[in-house]
Protein backbone atom coordinates (compact mmCIF):
# COMPACT_ATOMS: atom_id res chain seq x y z
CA UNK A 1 56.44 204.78 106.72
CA UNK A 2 56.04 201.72 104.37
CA UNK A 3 54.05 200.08 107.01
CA UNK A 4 52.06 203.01 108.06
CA UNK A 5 51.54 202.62 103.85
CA UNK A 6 50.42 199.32 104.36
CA UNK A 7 48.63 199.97 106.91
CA UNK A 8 46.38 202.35 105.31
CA UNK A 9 45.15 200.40 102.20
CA UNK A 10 43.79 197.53 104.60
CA UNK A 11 42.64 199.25 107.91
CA UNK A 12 39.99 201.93 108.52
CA UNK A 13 40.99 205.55 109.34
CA UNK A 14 40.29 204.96 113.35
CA UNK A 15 42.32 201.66 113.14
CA UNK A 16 45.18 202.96 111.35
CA UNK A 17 45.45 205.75 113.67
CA UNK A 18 45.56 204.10 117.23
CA UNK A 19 47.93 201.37 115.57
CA UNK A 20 50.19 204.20 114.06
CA UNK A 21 49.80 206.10 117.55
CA UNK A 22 51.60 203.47 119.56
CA UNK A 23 54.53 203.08 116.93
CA UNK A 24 55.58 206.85 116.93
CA UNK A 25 54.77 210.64 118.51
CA UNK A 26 53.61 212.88 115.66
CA UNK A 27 55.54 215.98 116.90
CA UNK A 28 58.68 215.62 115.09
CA UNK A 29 56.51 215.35 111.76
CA UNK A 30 53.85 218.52 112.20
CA UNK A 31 54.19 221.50 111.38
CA UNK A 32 54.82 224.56 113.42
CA UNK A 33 51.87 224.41 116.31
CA UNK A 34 51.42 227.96 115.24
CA UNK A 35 51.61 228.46 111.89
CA UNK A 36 49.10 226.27 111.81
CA UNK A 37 46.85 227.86 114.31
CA UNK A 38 47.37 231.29 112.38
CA UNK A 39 46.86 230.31 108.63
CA UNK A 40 44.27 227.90 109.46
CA UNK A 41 45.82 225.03 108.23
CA UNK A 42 46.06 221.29 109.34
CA UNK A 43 48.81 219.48 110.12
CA UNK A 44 50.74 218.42 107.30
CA UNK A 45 50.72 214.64 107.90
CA UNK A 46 47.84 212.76 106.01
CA UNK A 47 47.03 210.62 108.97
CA UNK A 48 46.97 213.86 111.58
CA UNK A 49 45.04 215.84 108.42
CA UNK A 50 42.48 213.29 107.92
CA UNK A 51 41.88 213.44 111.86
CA UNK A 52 41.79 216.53 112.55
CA UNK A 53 39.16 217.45 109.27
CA UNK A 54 36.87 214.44 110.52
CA UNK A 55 36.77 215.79 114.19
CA UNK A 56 35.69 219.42 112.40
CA UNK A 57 33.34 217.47 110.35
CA UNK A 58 31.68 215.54 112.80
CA UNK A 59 31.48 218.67 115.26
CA UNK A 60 29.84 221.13 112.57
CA UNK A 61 27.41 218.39 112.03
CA UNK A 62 26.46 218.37 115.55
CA UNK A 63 28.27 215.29 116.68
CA UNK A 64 30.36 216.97 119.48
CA UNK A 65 31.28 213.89 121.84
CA UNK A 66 32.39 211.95 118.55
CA UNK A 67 34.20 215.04 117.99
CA UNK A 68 35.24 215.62 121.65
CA UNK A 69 36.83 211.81 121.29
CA UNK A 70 38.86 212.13 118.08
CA UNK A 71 40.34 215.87 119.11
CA UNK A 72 41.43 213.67 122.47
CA UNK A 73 43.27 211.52 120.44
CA UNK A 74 44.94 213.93 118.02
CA UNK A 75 46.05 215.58 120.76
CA UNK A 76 47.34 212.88 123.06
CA UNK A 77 49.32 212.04 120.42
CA UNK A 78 50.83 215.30 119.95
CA UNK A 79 50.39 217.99 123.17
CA UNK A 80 51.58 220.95 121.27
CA UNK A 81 48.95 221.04 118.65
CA UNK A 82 47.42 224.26 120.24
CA UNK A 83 44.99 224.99 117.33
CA UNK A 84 43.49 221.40 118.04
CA UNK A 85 43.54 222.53 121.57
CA UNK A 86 41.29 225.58 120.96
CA UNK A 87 39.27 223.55 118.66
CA UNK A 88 38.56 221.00 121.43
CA UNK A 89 37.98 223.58 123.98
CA UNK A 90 34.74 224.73 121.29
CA UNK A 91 33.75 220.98 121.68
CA UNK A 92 34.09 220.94 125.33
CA UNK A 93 31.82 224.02 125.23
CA UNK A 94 28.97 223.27 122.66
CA UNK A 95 28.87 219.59 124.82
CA UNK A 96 28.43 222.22 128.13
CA UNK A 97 31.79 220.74 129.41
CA UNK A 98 33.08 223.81 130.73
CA UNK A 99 35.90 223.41 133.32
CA UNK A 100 37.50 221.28 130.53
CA UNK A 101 37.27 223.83 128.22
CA UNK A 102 38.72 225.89 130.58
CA UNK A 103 41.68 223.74 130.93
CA UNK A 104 42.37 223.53 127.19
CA UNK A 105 41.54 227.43 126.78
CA UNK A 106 43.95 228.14 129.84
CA UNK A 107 46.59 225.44 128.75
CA UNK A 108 47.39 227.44 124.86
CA UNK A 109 46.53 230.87 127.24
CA UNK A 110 49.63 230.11 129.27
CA UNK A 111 51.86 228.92 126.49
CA UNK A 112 55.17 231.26 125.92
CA UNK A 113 54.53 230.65 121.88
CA UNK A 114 50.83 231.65 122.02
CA UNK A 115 50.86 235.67 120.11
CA UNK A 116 49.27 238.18 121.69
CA UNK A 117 46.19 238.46 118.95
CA UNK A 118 45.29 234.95 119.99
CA UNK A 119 45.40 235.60 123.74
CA UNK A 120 42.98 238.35 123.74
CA UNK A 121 40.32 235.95 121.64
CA UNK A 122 41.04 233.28 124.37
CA UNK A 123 40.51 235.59 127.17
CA UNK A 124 37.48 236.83 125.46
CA UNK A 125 36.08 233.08 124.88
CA UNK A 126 37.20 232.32 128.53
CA UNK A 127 34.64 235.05 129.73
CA UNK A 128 31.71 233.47 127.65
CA UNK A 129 32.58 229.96 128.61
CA UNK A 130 32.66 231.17 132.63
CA UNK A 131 29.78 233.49 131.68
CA UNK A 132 27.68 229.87 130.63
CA UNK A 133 28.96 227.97 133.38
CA UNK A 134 27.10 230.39 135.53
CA UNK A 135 23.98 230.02 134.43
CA UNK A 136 21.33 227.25 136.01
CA UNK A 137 21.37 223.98 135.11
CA UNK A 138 17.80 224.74 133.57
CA UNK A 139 15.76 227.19 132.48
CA UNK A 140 11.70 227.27 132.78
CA UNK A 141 9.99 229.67 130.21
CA UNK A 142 5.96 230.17 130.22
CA UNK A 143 3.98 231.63 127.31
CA UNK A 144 0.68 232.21 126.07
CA UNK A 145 -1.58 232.14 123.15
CA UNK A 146 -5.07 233.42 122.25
CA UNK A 147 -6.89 233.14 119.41
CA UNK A 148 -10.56 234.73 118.77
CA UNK A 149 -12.41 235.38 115.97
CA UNK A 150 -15.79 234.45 114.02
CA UNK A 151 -16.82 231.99 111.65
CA UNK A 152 -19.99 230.66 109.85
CA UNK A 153 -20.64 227.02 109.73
CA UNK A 154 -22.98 225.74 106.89
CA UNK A 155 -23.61 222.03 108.79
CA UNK A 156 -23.11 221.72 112.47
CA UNK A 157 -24.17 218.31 112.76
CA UNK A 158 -21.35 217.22 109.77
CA UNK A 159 -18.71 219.23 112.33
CA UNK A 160 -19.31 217.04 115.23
CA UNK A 161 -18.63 214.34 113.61
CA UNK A 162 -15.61 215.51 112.59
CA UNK A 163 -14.35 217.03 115.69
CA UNK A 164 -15.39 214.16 118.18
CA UNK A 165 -14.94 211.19 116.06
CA UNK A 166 -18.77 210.41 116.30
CA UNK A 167 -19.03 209.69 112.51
CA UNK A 168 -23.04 209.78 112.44
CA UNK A 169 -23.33 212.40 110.37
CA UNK A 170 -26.75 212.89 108.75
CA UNK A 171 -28.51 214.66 105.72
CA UNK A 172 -30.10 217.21 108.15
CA UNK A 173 -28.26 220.94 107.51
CA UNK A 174 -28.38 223.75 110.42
CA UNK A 175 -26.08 226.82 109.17
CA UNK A 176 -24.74 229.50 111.75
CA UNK A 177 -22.50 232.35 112.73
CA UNK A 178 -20.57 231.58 115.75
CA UNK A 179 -17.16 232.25 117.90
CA UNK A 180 -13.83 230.40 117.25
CA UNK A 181 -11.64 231.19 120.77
CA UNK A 182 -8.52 229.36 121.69
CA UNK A 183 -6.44 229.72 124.87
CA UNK A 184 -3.10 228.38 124.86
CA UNK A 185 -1.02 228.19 128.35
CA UNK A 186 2.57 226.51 127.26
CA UNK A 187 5.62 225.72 129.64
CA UNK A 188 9.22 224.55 128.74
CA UNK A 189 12.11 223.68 130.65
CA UNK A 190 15.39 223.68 129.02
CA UNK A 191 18.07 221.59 130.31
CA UNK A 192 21.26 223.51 129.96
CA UNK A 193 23.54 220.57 129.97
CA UNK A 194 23.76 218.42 126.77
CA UNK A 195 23.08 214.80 126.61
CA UNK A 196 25.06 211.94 125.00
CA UNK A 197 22.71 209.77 123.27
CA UNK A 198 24.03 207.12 120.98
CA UNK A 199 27.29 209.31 120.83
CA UNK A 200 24.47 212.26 119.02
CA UNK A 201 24.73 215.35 121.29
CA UNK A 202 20.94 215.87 121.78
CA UNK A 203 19.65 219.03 123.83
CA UNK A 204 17.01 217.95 126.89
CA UNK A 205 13.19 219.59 127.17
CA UNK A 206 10.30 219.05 129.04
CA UNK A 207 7.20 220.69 126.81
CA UNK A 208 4.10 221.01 128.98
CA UNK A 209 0.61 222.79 127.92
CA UNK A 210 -2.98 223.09 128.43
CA UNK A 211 -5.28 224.37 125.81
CA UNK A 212 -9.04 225.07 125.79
CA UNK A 213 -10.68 225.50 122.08
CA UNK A 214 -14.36 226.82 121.51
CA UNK A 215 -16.70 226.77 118.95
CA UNK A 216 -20.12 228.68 120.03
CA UNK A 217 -23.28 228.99 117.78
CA UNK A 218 -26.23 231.06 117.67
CA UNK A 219 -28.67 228.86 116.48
CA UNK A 220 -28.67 226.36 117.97
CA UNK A 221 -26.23 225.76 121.32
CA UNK A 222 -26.64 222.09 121.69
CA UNK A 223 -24.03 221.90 119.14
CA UNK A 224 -21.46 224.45 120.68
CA UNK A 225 -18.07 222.48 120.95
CA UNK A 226 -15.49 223.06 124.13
CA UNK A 227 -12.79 220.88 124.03
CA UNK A 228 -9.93 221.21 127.02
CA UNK A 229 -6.39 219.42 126.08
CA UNK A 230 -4.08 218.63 128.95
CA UNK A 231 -0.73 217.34 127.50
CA UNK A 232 3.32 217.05 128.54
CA UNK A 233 6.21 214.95 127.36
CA UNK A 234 10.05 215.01 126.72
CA UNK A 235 11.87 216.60 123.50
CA UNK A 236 15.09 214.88 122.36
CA UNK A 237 16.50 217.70 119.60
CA UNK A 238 19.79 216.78 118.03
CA UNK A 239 20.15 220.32 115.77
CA UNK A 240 20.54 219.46 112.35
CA UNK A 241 19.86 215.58 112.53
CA UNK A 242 16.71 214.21 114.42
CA UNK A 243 14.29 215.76 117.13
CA UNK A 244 12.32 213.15 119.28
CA UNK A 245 9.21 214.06 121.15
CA UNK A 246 6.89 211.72 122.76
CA UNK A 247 3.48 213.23 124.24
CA UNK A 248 1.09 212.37 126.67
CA UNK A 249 -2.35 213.62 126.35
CA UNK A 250 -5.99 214.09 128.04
CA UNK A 251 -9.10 215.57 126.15
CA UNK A 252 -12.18 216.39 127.91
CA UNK A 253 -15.02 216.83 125.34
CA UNK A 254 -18.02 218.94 126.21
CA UNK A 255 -20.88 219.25 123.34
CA UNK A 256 -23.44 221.36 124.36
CA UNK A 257 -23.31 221.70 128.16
CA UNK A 258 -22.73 217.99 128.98
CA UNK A 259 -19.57 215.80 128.77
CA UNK A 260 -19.58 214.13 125.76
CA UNK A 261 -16.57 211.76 126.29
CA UNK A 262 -12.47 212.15 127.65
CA UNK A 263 -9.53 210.73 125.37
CA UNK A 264 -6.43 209.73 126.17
CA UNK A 265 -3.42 209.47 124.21
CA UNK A 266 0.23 208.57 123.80
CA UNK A 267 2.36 210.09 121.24
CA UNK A 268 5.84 209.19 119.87
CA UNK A 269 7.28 210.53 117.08
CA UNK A 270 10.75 211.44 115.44
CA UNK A 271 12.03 213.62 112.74
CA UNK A 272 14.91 213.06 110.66
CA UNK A 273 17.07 216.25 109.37
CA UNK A 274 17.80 215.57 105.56
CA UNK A 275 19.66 218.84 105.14
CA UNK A 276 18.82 221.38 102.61
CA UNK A 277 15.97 222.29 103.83
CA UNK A 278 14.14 218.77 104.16
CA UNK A 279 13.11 216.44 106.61
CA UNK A 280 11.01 213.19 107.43
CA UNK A 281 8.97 212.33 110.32
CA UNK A 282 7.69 208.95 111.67
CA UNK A 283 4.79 209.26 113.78
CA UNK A 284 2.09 207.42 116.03
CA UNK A 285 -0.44 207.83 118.32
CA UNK A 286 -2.40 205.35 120.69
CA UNK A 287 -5.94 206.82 122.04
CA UNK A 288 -8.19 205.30 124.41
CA UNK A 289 -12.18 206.52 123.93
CA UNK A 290 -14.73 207.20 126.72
CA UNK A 291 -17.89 208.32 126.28
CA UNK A 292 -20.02 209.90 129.12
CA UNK A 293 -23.48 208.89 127.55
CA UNK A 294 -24.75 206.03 127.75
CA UNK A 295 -26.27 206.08 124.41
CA UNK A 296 -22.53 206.53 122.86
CA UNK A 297 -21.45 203.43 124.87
CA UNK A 298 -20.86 201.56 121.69
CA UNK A 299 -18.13 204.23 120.32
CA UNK A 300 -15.85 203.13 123.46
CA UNK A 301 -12.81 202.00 122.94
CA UNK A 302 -8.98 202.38 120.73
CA UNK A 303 -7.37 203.66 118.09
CA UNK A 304 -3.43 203.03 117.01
CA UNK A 305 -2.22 205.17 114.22
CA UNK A 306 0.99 205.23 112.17
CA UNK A 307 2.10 207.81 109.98
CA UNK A 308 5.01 209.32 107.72
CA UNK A 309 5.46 212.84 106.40
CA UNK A 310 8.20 214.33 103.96
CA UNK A 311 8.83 218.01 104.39
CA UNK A 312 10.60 220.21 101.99
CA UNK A 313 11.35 224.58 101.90
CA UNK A 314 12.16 225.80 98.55
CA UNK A 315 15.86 227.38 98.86
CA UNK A 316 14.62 230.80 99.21
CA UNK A 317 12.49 229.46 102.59
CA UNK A 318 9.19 231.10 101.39
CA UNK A 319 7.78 228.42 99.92
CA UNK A 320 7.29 224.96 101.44
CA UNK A 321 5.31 221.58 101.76
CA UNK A 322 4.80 218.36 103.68
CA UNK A 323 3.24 215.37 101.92
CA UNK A 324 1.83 212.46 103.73
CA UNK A 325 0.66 209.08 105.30
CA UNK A 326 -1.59 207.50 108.17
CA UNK A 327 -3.25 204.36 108.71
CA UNK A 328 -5.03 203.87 111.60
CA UNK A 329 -7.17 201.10 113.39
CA UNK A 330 -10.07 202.06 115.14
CA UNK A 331 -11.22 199.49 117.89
CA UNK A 332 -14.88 200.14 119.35
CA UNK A 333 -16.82 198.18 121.65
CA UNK A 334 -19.69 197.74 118.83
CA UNK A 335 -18.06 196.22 115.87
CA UNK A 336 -20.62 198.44 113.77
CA UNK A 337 -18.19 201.80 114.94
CA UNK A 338 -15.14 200.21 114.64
CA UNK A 339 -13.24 201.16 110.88
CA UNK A 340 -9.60 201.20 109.23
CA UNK A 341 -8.95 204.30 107.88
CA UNK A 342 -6.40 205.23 105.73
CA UNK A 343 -5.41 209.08 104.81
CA UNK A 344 -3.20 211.41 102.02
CA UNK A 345 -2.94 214.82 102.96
CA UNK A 346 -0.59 217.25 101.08
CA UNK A 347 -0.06 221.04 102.93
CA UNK A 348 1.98 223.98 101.62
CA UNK A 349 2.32 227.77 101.99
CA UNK A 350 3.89 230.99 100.12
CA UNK A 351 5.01 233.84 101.90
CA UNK A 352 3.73 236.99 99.70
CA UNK A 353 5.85 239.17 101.72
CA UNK A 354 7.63 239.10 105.11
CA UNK A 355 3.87 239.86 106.93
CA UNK A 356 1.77 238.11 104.57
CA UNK A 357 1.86 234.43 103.66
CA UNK A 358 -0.92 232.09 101.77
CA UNK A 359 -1.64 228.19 102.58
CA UNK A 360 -3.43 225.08 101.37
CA UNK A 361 -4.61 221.98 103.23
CA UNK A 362 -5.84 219.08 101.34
CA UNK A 363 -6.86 215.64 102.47
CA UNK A 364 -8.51 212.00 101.48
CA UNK A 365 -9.70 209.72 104.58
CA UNK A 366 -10.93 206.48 103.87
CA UNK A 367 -13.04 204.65 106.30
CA UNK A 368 -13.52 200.94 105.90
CA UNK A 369 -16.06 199.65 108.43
CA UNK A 370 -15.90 195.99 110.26
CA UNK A 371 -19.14 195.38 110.39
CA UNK A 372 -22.88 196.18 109.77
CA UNK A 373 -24.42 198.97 110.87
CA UNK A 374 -28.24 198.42 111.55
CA UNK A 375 -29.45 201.91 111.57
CA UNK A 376 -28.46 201.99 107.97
CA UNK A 377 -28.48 198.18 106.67
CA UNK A 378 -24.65 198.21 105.28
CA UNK A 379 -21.29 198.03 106.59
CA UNK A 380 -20.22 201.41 106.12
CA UNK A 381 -17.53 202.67 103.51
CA UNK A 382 -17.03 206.34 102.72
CA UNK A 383 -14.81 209.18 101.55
CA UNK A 384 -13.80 212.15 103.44
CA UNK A 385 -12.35 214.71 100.99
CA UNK A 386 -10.79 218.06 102.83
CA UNK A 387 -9.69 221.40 101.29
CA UNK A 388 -8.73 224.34 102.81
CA UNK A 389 -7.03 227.52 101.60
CA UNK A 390 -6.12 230.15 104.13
CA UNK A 391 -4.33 234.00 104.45
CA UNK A 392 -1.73 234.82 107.22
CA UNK A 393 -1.08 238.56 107.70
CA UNK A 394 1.27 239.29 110.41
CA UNK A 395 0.66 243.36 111.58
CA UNK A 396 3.78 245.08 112.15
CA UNK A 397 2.17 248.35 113.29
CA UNK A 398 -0.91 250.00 114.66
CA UNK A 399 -3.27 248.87 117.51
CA UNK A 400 -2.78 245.59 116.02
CA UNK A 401 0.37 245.29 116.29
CA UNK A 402 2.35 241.58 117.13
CA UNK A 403 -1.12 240.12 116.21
CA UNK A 404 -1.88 237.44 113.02
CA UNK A 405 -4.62 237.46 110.96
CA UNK A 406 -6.28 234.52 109.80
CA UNK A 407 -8.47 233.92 106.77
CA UNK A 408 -9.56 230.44 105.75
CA UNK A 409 -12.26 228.79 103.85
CA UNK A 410 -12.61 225.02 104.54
CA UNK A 411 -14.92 222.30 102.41
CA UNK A 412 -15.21 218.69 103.85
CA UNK A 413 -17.01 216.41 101.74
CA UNK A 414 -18.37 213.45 102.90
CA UNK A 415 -19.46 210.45 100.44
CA UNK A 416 -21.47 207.52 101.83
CA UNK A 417 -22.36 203.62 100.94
CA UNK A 418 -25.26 204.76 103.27
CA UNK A 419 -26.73 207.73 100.99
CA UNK A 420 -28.50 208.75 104.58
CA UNK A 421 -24.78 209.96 106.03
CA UNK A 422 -23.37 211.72 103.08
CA UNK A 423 -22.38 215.37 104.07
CA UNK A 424 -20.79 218.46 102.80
CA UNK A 425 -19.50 221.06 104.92
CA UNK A 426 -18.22 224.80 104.45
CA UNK A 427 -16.40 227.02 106.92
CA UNK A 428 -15.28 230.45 107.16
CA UNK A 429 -13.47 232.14 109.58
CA UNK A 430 -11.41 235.29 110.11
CA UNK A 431 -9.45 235.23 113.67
CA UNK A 432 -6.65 237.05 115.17
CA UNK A 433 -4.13 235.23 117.63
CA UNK A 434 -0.96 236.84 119.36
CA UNK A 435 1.93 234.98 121.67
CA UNK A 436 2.86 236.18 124.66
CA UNK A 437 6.04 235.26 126.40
């Protein structure tokens, strides 16, 4: 005992345990296998204790095989610890290990000692844990979305410049009512089986979807807006610690009834699980530009951007906010197109009521040009100011019920070195969008 003393002022818990393991069993000095499973309690030496709360730690934080690994120990030290049998057999299960949580489950199951109370909840759990086994090694889900509504536009040439990245915006204003639809077709498979990543039990997904977005106009259709968004990419989601996601995407642009250019994109990103309600995600994105006309030939070419957001819910979850950062680089064939930009946007939303909910959007984009532009005689700087402030009312009832209602009023604002390509825009809308599964 004095060296198992010793031992533990100079070594780490790990270390003192697999030393201590080879000196002695720990049967002779735990307590009853189950009066400990029935009160609850660990085992009464501090070595076994610590163990045995770390491997409950580390699994209710989602780190099963770390879990899984320190149970294994605990247990090869000392066989008749049934409660750390049970507990392992939960491990076993959440890491989708199920014949060997059937062999723990069935080992304390077949034990003379085990009481009767206990052996119905293991016979119970021994259904569920068969039950999962069962199922496929993946699932595929499909679902849908659709979105339609109206909105009036007070500057349709500011919005293409906004929407397409064509920033060319000019003094001339052309207001008009017009349609906002969105069609939404979304697959996910599911991998049942957990991964081991790092030791961080992470679930598996594939998230696939295609979307087509519409803007029509009455005035004037050369500026009516389809854009259709092919994307896929695997999801990494370790619950309560990170989620990965990286995305591959393909926009075809069509502005007025011809092809106005295809993106491509790659997407990375990962989000960090701070606990109480907050998180921070890392993001980037790498985007190729083609344009179809000729005349837009100079536009061509890259962008690389790199962001960081901080997300927080009030304790009662009804209120919330993300702040955040991107930089970006903007490479185009003409040096005149090519800019830095550099944004702060700030989002957050109330819920009024469990149907109703209010939000605001607000942004600053800076755009720092490389070079002259000769159609306006400087190298372009401006300031892109965004607000919006929007009303979500979920109906619960009715004809319209299981669809959301949307209300939002939008002002971008636009300030030039070139007085020629200031802007101001204002947008209202009023939409309703339902999920189908």
């Amino acid at each position: 005992m004095k060296l198992l003393q010793k031992s533990n002022r100079t070594h780490t818990l790990r270390t003192r345990l697999r030393r201590w393991l080879l000196a002695a069993p720990l049967t002779a000095l735990l307590a009853s296998p189950w009066a400990w499973s029935q009160t609850g309690q660990a085992p009464r030496t501090d070595i076994a204790q610590q163990l045995f709360t770390e491997a409950m730690e580390k699994r209710d934080s989602g780190d099963v095989f770390t879990a899984i690994e320190l149970f294994e120990a605990l247990l090869a030290a000392n066989p008749a610890l049934n409660r750390a049998r049970l507990e392992l057999a939960v491990a076993y299960h959440q890491a989708t290990r199920y014949q060997d949580a059937i062999k723990e489950l069935q080992t304390v199951l077949d034990a003379p000692d085990t009481p009767e109370n206990v052996r119905l909840s293991i016979l119970a759990y021994l259904g569920q844990v068969s039950q999962d086994e069962k199922k496929p090694e993946g699932e595929h889900s499909l679902s849908y979305y659709l979105k339609a509504g109206l909105l009036n536009n007070s500057n349709l040439n500011a919005s293409q410049a906004i929407s397409t990245g064509l920033n060319t915006a000019g003094p001339t204003e052309l207001a008009s009512v017009g349609s906002d639809l969105v069609l939404n077709v979304a697959h996910r498979y599911s991998r049942k089986r957990l991964l081991n990543l790092a030791g961080n039990t992470a679930a598996f997904e594939w998230q696939s979807q295609a979307t087509l977005s519409s803007n029509s106009y009455l005035e004037d259709q050369r500026f009516n807006l389809h854009i259709l968004s092919l994307s896929t990419g695997p999801v990494f989601i370790a619950p309560g610690r990170w989620r990965v996601n990286a995305t591959l995407q393909a926009d075809a642009i069509v502005l007025g009834s011809d092809t106005l250019a295809t993106f491509a994109s790659f997407s990375p990103a990962i989000k960090f699980d701070l606990g109480s309600y907050r998180s921070i995600a890392l993001e980037s994105t790498f985007t190729t530009h083609t344009y179809s006309d000729a005349g837009n030939a100079g536009y061509d070419g890259s962008e690389i951007l790199f962001g960081i957001g901080y997300a927080m819910y009030l304790p009662k979850a009804d209120t919330g906010f993300e702040l955040g950062l991107r930089n970006s680089s903007n490479d185009a064939e003409d040096d005149a197109f090519s800019y830095d930009l550099q944004e702060i946007y700030a989002t957050g939303f109330h819920s009024l009521s469990a149907q109703s909910s209010l939000y605001l959007r607000l942004s600053t984009r800076g755009y720092e040009y490389v070079a002259l532009d000769p159609t306006v005689g400087v190298i372009r700087d401006e300031t892109e100011r965004y607000v919006a402030l929007g009303f979500n009312h979920d109906h619960q009832q009715g004809w319209l019920k299981d669809w959301v209602m949307n209300i939002e009023f939008s002002v971008v604002d636009s300030d030039s070195n070139a007085d020629s390509l200031d802007y101001r825009r204002q947008l209202i809308g009023i939409s309703w969008s339902r999920s189908f599964r």
